[in-house]
PDB file of N, CA and C in Angstrom:
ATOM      1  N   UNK A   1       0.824  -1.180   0.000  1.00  0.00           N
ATOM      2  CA  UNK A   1       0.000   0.000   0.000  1.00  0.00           C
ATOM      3  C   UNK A   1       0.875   1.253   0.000  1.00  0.00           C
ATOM      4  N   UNK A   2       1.930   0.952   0.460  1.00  0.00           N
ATOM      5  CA  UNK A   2       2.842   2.624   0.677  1.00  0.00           C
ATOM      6  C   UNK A   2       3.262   2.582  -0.574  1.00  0.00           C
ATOM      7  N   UNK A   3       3.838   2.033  -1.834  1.00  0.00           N
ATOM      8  CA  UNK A   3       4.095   1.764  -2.350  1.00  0.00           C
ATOM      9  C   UNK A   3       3.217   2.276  -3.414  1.00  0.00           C
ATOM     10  N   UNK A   4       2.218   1.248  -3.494  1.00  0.00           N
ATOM     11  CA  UNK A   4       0.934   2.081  -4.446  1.00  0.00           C
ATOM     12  C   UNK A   4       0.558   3.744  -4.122  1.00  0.00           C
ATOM     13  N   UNK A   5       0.934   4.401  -2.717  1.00  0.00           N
ATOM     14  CA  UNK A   5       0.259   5.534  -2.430  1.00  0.00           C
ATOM     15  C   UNK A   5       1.642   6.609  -2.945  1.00  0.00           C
ATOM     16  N   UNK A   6       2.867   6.141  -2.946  1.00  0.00           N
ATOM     17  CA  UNK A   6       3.866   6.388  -3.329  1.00  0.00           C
ATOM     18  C   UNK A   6       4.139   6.743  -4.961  1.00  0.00           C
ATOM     19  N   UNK A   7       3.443   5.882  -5.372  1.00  0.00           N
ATOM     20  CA  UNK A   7       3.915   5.550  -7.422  1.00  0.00           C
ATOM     21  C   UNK A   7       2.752   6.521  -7.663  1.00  0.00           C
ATOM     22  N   UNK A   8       1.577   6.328  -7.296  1.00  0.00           N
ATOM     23  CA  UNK A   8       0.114   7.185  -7.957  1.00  0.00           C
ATOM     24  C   UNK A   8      -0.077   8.292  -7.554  1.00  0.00           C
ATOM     25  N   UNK A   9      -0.004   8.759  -6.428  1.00  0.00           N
ATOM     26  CA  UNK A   9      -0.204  10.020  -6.043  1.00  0.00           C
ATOM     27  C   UNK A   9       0.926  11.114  -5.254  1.00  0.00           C
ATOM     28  N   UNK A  10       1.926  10.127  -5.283  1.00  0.00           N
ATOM     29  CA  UNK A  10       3.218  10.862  -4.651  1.00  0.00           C
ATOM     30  C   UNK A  10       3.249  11.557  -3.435  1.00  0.00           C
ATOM     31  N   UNK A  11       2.440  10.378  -2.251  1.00  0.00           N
ATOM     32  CA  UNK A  11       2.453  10.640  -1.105  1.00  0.00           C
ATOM     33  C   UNK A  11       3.499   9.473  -0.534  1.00  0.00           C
ATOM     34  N   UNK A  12       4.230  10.002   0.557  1.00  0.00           N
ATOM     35  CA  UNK A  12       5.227   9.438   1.551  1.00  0.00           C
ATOM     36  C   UNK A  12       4.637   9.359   2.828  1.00  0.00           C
ATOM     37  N   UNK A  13       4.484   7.431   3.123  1.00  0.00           N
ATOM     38  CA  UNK A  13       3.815   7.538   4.332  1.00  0.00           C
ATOM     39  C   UNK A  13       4.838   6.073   4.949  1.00  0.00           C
ATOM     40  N   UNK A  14       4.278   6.186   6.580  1.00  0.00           N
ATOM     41  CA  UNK A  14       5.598   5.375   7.178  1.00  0.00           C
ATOM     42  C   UNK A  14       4.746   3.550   7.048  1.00  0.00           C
ATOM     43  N   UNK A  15       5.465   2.758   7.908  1.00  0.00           N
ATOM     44  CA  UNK A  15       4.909   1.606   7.524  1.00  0.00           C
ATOM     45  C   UNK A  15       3.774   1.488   8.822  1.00  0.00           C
ATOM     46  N   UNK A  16       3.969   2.404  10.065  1.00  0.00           N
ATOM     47  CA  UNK A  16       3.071   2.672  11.158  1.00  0.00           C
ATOM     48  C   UNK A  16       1.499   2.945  10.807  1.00  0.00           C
ATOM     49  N   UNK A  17       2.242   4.480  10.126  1.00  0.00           N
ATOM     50  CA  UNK A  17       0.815   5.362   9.451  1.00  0.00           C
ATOM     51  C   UNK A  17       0.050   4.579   8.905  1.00  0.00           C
ATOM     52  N   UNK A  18       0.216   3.730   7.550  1.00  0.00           N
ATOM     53  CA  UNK A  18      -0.168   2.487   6.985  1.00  0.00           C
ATOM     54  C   UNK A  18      -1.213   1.899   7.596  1.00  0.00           C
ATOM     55  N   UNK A  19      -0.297   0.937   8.564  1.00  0.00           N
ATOM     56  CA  UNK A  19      -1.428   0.289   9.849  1.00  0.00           C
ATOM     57  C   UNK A  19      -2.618   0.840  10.361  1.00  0.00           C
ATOM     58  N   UNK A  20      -1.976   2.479  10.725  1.00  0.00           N
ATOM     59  CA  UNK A  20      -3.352   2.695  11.167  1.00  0.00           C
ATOM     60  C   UNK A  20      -4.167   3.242  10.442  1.00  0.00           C
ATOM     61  N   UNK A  21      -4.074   3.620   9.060  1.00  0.00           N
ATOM     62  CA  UNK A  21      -5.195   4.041   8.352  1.00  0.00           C
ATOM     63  C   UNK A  21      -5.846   3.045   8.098  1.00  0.00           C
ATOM     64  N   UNK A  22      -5.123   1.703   7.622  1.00  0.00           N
ATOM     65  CA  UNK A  22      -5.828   0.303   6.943  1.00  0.00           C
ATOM     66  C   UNK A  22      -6.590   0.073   9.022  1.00  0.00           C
ATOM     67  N   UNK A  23      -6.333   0.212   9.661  1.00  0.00           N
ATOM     68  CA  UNK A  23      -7.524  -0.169  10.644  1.00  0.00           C
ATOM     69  C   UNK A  23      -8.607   0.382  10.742  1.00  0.00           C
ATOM     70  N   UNK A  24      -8.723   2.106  10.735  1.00  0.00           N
ATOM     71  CA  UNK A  24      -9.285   2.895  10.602  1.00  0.00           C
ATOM     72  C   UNK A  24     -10.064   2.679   9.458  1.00  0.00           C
ATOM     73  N   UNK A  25      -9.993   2.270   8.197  1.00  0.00           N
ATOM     74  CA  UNK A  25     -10.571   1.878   7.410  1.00  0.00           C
ATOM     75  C   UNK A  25     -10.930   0.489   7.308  1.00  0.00           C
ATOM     76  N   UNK A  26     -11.106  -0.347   7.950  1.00  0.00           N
ATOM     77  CA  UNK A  26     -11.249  -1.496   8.179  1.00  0.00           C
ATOM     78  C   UNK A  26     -10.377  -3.085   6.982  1.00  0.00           C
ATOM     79  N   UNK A  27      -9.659  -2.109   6.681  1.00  0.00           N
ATOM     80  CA  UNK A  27      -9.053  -2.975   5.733  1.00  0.00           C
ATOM     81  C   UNK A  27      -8.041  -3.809   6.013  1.00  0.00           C
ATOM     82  N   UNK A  28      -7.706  -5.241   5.653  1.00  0.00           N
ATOM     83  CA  UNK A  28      -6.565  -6.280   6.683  1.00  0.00           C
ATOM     84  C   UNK A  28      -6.575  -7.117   5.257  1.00  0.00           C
ATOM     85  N   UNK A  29      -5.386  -7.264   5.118  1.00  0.00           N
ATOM     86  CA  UNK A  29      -4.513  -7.916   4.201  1.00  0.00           C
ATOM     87  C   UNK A  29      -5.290  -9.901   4.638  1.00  0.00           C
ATOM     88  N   UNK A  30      -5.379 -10.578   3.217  1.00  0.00           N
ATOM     89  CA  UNK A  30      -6.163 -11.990   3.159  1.00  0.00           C
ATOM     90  C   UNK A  30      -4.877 -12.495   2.992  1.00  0.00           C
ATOM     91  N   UNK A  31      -4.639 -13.279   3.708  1.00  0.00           N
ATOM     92  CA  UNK A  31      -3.283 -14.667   3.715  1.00  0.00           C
ATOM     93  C   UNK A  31      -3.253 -15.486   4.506  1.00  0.00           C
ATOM     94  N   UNK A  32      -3.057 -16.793   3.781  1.00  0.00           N
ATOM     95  CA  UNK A  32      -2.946 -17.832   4.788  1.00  0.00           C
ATOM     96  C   UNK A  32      -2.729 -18.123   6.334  1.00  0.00           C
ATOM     97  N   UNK A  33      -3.423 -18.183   7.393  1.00  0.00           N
ATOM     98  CA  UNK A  33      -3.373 -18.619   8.785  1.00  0.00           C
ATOM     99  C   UNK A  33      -2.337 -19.450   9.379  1.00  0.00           C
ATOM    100  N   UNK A  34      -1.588 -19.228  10.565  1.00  0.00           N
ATOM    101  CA  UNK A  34      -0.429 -20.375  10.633  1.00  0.00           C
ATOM    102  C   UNK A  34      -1.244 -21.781  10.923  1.00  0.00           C
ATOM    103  N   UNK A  35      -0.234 -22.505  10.507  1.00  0.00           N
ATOM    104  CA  UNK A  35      -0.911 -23.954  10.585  1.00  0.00           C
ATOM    105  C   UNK A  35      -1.982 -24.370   9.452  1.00  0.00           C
ATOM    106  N   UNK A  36      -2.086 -23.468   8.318  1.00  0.00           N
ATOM    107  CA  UNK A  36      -2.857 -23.536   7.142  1.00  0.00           C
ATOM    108  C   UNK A  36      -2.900 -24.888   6.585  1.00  0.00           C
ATOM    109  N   UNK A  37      -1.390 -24.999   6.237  1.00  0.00           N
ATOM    110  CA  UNK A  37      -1.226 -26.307   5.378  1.00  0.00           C
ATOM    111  C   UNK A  37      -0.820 -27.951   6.028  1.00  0.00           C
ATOM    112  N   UNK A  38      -1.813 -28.012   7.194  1.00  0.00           N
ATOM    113  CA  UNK A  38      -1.163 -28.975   7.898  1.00  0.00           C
ATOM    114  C   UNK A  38      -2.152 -29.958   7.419  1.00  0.00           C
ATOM    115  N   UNK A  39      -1.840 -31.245   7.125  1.00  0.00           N
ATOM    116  CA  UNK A  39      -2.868 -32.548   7.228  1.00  0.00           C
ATOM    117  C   UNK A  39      -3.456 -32.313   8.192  1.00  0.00           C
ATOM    118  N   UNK A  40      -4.580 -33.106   8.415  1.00  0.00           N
ATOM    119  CA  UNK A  40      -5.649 -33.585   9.570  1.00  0.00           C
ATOM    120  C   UNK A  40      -5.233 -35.068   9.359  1.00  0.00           C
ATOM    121  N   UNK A  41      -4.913 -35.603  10.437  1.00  0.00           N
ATOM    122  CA  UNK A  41      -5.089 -36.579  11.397  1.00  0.00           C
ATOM    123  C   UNK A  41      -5.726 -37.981  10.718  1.00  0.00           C
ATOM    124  N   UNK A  42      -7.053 -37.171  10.573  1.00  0.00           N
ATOM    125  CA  UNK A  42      -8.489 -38.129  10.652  1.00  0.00           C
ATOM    126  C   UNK A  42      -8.242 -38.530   8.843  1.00  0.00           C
ATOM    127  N   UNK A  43      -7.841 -37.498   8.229  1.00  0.00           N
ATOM    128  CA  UNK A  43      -8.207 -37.195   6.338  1.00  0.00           C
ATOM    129  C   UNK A  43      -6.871 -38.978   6.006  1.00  0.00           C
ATOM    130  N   UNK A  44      -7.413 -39.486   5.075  1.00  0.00           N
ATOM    131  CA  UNK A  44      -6.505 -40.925   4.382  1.00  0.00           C
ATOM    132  C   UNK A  44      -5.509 -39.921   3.639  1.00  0.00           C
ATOM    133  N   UNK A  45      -4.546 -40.909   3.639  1.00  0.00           N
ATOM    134  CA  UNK A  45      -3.591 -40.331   2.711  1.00  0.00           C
ATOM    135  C   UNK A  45      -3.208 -41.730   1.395  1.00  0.00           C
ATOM    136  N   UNK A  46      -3.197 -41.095   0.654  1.00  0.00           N
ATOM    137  CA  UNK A  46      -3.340 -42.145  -0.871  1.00  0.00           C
ATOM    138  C   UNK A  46      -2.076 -42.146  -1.381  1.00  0.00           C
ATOM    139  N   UNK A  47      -1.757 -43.299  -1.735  1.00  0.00           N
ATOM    140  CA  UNK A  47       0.314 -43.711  -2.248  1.00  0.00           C
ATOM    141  C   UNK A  47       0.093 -43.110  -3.427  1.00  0.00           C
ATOM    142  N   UNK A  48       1.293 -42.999  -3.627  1.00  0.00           N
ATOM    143  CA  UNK A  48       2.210 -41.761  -4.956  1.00  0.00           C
ATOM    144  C   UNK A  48       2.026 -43.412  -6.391  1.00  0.00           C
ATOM    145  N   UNK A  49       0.937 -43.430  -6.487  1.00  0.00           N
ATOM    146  CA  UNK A  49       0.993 -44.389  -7.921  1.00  0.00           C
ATOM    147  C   UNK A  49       2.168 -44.328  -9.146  1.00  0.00           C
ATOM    148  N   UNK A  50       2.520 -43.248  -9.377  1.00  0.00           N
ATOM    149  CA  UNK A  50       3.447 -42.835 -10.471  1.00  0.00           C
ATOM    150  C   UNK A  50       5.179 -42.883  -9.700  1.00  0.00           C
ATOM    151  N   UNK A  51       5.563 -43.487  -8.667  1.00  0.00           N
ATOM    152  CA  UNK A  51       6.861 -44.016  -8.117  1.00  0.00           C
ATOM    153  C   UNK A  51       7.614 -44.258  -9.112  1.00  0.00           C
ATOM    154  N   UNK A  52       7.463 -45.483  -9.318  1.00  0.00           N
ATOM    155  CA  UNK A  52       8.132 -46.248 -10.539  1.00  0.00           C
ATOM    156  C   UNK A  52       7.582 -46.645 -12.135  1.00  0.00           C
ATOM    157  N   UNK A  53       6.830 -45.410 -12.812  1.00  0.00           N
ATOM    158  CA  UNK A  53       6.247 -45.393 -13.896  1.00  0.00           C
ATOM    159  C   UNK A  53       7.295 -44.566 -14.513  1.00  0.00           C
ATOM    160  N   UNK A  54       8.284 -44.719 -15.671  1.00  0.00           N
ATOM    161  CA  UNK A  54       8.654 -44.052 -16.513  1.00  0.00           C
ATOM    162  C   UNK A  54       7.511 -43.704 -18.047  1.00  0.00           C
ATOM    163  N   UNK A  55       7.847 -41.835 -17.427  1.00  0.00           N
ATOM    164  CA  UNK A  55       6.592 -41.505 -18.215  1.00  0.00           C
ATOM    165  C   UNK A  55       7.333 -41.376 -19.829  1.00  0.00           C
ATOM    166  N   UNK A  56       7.069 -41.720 -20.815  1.00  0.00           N
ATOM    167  CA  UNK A  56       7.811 -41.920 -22.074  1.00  0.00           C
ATOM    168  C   UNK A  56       7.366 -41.530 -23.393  1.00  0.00           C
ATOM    169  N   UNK A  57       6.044 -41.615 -23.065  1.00  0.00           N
ATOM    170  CA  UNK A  57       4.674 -40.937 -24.276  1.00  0.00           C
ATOM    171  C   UNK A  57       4.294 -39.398 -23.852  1.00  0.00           C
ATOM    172  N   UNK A  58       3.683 -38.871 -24.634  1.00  0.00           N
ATOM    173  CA  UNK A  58       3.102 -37.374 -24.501  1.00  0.00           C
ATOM    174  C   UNK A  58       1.448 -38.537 -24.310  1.00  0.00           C
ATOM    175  N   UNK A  59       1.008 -37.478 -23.163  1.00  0.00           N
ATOM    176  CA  UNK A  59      -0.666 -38.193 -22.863  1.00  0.00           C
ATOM    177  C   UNK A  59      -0.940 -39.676 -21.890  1.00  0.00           C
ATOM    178  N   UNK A  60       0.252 -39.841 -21.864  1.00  0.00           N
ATOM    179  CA  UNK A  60       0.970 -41.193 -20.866  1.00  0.00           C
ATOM    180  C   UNK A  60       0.232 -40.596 -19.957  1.00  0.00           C
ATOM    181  N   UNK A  61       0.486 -39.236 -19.262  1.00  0.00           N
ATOM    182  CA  UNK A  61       0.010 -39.566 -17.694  1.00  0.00           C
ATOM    183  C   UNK A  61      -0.635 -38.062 -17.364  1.00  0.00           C
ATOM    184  N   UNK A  62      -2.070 -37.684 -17.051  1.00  0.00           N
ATOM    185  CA  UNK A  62      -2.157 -36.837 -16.574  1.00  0.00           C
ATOM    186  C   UNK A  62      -2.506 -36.605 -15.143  1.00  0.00           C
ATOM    187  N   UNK A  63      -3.167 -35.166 -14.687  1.00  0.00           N
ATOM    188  CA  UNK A  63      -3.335 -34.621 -13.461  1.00  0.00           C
ATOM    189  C   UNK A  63      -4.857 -33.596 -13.513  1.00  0.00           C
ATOM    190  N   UNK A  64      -5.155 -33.960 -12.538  1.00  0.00           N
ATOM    191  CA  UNK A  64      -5.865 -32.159 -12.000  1.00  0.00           C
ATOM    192  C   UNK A  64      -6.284 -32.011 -10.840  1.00  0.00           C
ATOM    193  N   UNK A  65      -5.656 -30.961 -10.776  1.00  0.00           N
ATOM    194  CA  UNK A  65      -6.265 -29.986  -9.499  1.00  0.00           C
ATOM    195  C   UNK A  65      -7.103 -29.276  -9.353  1.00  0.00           C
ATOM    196  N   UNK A  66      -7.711 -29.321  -8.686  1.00  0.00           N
ATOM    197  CA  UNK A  66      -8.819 -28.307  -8.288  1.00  0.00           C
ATOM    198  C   UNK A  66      -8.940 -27.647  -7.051  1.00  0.00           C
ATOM    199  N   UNK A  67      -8.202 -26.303  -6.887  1.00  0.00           N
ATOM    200  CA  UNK A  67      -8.206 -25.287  -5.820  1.00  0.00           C
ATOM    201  C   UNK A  67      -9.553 -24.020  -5.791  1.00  0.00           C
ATOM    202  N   UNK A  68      -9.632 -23.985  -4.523  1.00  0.00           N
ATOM    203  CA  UNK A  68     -10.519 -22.956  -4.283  1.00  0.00           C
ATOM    204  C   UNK A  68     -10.452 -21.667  -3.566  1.00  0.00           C
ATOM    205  N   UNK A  69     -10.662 -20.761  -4.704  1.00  0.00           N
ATOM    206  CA  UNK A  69      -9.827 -19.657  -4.299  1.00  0.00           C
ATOM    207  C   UNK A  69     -10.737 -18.424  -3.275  1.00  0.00           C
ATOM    208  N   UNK A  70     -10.015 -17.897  -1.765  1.00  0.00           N
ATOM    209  CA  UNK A  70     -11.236 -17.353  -1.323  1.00  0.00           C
ATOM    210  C   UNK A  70     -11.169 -16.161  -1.710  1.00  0.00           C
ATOM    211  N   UNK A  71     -12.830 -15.302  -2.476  1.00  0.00           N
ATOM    212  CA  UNK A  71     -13.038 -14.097  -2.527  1.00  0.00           C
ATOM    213  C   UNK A  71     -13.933 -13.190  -1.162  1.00  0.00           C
ATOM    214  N   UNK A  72     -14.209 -12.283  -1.591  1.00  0.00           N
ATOM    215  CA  UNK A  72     -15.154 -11.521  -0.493  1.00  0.00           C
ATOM    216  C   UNK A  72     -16.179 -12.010  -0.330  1.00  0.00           C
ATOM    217  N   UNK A  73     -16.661 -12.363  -1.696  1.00  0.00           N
ATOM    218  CA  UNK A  73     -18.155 -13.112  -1.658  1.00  0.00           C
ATOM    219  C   UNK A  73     -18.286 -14.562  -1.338  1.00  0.00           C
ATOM    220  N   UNK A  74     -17.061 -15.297  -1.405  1.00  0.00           N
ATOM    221  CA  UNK A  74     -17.245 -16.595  -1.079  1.00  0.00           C
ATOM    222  C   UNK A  74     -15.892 -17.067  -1.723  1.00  0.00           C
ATOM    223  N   UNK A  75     -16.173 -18.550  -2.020  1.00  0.00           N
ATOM    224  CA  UNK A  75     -15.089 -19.229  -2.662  1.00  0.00           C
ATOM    225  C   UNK A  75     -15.369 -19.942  -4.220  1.00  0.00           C
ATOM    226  N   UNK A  76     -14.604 -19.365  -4.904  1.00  0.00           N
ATOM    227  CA  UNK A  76     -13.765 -19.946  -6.141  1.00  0.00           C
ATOM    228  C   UNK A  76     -13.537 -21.380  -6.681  1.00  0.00           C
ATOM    229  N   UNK A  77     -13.941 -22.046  -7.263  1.00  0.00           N
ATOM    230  CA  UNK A  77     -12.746 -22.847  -7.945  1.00  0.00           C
ATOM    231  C   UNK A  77     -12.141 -22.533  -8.882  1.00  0.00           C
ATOM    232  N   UNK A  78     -11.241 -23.207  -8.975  1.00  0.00           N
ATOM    233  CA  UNK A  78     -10.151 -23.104 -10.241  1.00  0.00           C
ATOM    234  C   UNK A  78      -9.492 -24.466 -10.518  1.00  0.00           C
ATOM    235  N   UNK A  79      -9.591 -25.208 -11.543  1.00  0.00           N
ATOM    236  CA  UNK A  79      -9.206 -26.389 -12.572  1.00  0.00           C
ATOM    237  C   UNK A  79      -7.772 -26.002 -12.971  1.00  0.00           C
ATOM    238  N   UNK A  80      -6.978 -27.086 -12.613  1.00  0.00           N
ATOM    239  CA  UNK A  80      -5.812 -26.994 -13.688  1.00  0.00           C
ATOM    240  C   UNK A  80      -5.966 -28.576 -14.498  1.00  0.00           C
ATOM    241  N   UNK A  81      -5.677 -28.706 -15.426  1.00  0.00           N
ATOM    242  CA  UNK A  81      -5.547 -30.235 -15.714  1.00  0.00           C
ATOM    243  C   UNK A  81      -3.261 -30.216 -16.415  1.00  0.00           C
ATOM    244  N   UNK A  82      -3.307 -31.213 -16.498  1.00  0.00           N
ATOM    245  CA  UNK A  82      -1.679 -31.094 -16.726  1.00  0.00           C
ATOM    246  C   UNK A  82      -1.118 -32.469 -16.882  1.00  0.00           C
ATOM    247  N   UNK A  83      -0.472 -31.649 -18.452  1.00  0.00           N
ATOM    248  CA  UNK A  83       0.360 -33.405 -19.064  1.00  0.00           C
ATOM    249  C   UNK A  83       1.465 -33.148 -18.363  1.00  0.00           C
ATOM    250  N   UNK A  84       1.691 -34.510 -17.633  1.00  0.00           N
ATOM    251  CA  UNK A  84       3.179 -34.482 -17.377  1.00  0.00           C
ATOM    252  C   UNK A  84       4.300 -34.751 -18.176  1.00  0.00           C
ATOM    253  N   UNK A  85       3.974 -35.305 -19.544  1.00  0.00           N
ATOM    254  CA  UNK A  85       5.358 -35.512 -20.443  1.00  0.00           C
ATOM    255  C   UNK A  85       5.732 -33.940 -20.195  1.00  0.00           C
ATOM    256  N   UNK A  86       4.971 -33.000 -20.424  1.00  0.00           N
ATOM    257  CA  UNK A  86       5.877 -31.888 -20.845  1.00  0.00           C
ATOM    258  C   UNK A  86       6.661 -31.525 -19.955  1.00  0.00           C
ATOM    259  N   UNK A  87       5.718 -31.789 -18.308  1.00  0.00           N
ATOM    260  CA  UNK A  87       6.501 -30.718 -17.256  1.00  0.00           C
ATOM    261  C   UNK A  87       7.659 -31.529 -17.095  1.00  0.00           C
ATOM    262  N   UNK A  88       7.754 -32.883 -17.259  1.00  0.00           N
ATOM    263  CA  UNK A  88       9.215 -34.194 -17.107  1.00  0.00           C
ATOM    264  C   UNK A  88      10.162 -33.037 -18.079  1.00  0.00           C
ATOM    265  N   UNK A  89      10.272 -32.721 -19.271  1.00  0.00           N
ATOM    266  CA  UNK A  89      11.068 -32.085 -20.056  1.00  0.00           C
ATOM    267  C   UNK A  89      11.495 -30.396 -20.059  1.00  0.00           C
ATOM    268  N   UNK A  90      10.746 -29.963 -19.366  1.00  0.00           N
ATOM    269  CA  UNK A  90      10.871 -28.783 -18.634  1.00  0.00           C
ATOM    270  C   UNK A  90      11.856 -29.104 -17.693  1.00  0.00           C
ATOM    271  N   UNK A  91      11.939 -29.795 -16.452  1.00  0.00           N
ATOM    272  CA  UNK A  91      12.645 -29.925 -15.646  1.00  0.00           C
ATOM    273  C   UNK A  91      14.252 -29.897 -15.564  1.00  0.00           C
ATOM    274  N   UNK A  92      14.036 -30.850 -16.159  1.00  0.00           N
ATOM    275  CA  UNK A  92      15.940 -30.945 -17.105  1.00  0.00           C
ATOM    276  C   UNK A  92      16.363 -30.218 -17.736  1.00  0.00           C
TER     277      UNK A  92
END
């Protein structure tokens, strides 16, 4: 934010001031919670099938994810699907 208030309007403010206007305005930065990315306990966990598969074809092996992204109004999904021949050849 100092940064943006800095480049656009060519005001100089401290990283304090900041704080307290974004309280004063009720505004608070969205980011992950500690302990966000921890397993649960209770949730199965499923073996890595692709261990010992040499992937060798294009279309041999895919993926997808599906994350959900949070907005103001609620939550998001978002689809990735993904060949792995390519990302194997990327790597190297």
């Amino acid at each position: 934010m100092r940064h943006a208030l800095r480049k656009q309007f060519g005001i100089y403010a401290g990283r304090l001031k900041i704080r307290r206007l974004m309280n004063v305005l009720g505004i608070a930065a969205i980011y992950p919670k500690r302990n966000f990315a921890m397993a649960d306990k209770l949730h199965k966990k499923y073996p890595y099938l692709l261990r010992n598969v040499a992937v060798t074809r294009v279309n041999q092996v895919w993926s997808t994810d599906i994350t959900y992204i949070k907005l103001n109004g609620g939550f998001v999904p978002r689809c990735l699907n993904r060949r792995w021949k390519n990302m194997a050849r990327r790597r190297y």
